[in-house]
C-alpha atoms as a PDB file:
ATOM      1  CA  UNK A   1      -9.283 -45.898  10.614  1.00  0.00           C
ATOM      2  CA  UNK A   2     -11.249 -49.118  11.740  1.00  0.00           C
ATOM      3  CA  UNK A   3     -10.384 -52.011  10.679  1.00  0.00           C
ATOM      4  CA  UNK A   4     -14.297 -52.090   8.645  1.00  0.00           C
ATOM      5  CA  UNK A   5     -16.883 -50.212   8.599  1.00  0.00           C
ATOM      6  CA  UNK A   6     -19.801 -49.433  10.661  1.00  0.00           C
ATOM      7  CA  UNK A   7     -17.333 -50.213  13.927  1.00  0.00           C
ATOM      8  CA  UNK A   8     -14.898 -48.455  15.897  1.00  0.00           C
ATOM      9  CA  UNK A   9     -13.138 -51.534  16.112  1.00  0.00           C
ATOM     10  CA  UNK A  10      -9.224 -50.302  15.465  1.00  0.00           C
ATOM     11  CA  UNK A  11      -7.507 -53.750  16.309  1.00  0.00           C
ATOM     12  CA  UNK A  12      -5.635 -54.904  13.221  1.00  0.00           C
ATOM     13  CA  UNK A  13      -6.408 -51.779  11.138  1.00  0.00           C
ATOM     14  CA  UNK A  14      -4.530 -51.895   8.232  1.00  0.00           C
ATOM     15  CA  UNK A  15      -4.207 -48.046   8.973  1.00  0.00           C
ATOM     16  CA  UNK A  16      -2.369 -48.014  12.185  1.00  0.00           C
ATOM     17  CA  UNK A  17       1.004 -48.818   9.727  1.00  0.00           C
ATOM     18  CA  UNK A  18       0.388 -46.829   7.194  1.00  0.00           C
ATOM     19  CA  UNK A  19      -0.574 -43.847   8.897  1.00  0.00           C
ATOM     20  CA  UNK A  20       3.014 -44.280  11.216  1.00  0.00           C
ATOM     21  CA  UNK A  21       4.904 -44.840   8.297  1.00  0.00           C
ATOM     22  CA  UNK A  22       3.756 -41.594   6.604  1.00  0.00           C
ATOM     23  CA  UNK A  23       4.416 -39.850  10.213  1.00  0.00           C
ATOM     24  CA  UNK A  24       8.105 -41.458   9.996  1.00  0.00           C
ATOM     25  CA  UNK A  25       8.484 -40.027   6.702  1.00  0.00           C
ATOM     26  CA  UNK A  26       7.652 -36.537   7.870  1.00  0.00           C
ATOM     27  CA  UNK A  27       3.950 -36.448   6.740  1.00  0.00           C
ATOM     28  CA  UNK A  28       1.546 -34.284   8.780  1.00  0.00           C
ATOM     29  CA  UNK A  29      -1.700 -36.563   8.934  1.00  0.00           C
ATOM     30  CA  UNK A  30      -5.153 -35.265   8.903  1.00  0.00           C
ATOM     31  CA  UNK A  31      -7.923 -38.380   9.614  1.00  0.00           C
ATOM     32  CA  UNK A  32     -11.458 -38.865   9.626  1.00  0.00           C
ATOM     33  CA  UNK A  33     -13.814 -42.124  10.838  1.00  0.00           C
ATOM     34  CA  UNK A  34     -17.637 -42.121  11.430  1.00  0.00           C
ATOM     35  CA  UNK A  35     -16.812 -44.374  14.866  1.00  0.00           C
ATOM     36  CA  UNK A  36     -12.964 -45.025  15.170  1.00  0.00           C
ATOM     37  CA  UNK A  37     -11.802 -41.497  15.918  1.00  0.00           C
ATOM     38  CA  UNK A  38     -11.820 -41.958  19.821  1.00  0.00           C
ATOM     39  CA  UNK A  39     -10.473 -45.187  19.330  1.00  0.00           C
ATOM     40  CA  UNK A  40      -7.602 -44.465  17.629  1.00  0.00           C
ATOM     41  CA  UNK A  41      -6.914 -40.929  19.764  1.00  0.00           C
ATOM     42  CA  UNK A  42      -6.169 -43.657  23.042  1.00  0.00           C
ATOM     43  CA  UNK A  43      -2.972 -45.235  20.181  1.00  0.00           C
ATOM     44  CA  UNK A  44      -1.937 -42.495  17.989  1.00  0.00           C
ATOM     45  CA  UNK A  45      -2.717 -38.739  20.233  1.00  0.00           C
ATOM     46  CA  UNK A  46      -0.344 -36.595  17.626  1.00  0.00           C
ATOM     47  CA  UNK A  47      -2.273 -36.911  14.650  1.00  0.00           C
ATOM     48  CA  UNK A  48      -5.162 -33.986  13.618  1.00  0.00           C
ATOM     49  CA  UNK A  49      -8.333 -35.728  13.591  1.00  0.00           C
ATOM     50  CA  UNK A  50     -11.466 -34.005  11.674  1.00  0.00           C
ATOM     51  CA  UNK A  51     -15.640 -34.045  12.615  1.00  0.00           C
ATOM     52  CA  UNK A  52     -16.049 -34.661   8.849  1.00  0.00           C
ATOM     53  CA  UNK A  53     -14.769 -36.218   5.483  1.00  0.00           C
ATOM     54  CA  UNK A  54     -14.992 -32.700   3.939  1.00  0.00           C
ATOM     55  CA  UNK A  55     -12.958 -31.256   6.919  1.00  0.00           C
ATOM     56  CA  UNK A  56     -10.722 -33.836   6.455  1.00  0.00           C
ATOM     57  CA  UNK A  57      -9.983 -33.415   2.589  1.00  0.00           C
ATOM     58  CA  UNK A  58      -9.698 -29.478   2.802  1.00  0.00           C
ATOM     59  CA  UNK A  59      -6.064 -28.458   2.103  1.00  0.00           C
ATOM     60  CA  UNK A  60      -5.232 -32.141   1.498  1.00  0.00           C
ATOM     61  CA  UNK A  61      -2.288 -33.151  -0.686  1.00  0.00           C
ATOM     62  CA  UNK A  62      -3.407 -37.014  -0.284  1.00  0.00           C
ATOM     63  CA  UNK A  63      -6.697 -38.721   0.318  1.00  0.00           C
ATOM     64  CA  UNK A  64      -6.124 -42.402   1.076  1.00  0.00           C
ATOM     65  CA  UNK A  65      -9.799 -44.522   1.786  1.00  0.00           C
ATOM     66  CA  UNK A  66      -9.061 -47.243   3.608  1.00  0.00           C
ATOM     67  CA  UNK A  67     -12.548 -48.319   5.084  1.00  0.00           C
ATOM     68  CA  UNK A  68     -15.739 -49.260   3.426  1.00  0.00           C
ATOM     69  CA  UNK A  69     -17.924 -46.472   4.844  1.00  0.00           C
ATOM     70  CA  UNK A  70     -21.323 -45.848   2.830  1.00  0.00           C
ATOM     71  CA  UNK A  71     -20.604 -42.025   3.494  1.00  0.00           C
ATOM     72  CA  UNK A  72     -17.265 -42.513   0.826  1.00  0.00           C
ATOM     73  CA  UNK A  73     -18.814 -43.553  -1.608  1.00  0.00           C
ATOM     74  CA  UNK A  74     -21.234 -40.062  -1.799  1.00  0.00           C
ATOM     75  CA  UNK A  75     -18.076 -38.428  -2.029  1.00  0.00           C
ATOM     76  CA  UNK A  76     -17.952 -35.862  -4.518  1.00  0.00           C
ATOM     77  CA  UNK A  77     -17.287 -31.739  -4.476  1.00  0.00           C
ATOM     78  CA  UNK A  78     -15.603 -32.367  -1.054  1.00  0.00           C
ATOM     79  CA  UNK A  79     -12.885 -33.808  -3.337  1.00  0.00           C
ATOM     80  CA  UNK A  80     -12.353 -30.447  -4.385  1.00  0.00           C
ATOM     81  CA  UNK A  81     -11.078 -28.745  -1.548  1.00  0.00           C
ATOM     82  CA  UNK A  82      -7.602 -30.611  -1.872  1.00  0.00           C
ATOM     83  CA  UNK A  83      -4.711 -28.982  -2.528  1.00  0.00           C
ATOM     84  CA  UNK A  84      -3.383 -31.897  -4.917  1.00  0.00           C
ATOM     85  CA  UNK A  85      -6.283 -34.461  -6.092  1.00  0.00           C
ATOM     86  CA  UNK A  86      -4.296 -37.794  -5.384  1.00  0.00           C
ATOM     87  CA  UNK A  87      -6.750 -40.133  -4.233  1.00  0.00           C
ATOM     88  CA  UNK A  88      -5.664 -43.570  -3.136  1.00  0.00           C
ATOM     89  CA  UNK A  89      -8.611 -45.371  -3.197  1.00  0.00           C
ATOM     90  CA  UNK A  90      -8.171 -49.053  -1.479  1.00  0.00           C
ATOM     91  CA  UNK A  91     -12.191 -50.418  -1.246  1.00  0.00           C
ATOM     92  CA  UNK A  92     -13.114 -49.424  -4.766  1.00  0.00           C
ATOM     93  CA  UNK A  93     -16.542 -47.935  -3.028  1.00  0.00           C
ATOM     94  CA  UNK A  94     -16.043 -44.030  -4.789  1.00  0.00           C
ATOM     95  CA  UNK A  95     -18.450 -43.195  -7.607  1.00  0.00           C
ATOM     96  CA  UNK A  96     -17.949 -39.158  -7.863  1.00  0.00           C
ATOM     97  CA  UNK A  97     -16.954 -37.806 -11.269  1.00  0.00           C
ATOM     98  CA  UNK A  98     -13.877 -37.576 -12.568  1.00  0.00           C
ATOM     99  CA  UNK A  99     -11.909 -39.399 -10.234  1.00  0.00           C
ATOM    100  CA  UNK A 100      -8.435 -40.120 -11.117  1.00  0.00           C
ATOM    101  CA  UNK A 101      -6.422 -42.351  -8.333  1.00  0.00           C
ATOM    102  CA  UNK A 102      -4.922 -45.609  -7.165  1.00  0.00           C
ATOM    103  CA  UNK A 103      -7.083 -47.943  -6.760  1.00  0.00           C
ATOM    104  CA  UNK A 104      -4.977 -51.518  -4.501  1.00  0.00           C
END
């Protein structure tokens, strides 16, 4: 949710619109950030926010990466507790196996 990593810097985050839009469209959001999480509770309150990636991803029908945390790219298994593996992917930083997604 920050607008880069290793900050919880959320001015300009490319996520505050997407994550709005997909609200608008009826989505039911689900975020995690290392250091943005409190920041971004203070714009956006009615969004679940997790303690972890893994939290984060379990159930999921989406994944979208938006921030170049170090902690992505050791994603892996924790993929594997989505419902649906769509994975849009928009730092290039993931490296687990058999990864199929949008990359932007």
């Amino acid at each position: 949710m920050a607008f880069k990593n290793d900050t919880d810097d959320i001015r300009e985050s490319r996520s505050i619109p997407v994550i709005m839009k997909l609200k608008e469209e009826g989505a039911d959001i689900v975020a995690y950030d290392p250091k943005a999480v409190d920041s971004m509770k203070r714009l956006i309150q009615d969004i679940e926010y997790c303690p972890t990636a893994a939290d984060a991803l379990r159930g999921a029908d989406a994944c979208i990466v938006m921030t170049e945390w170090p902690e992505f790219s050791e994603l892996d298994e924790e993929f594997d507790r989505m419902r649906s593996r769509v994975i849009i992917e928009g730092r290039r930083i993931l490296s687990c196996r058999d990864i199929e997604g949008i990359c932007w």
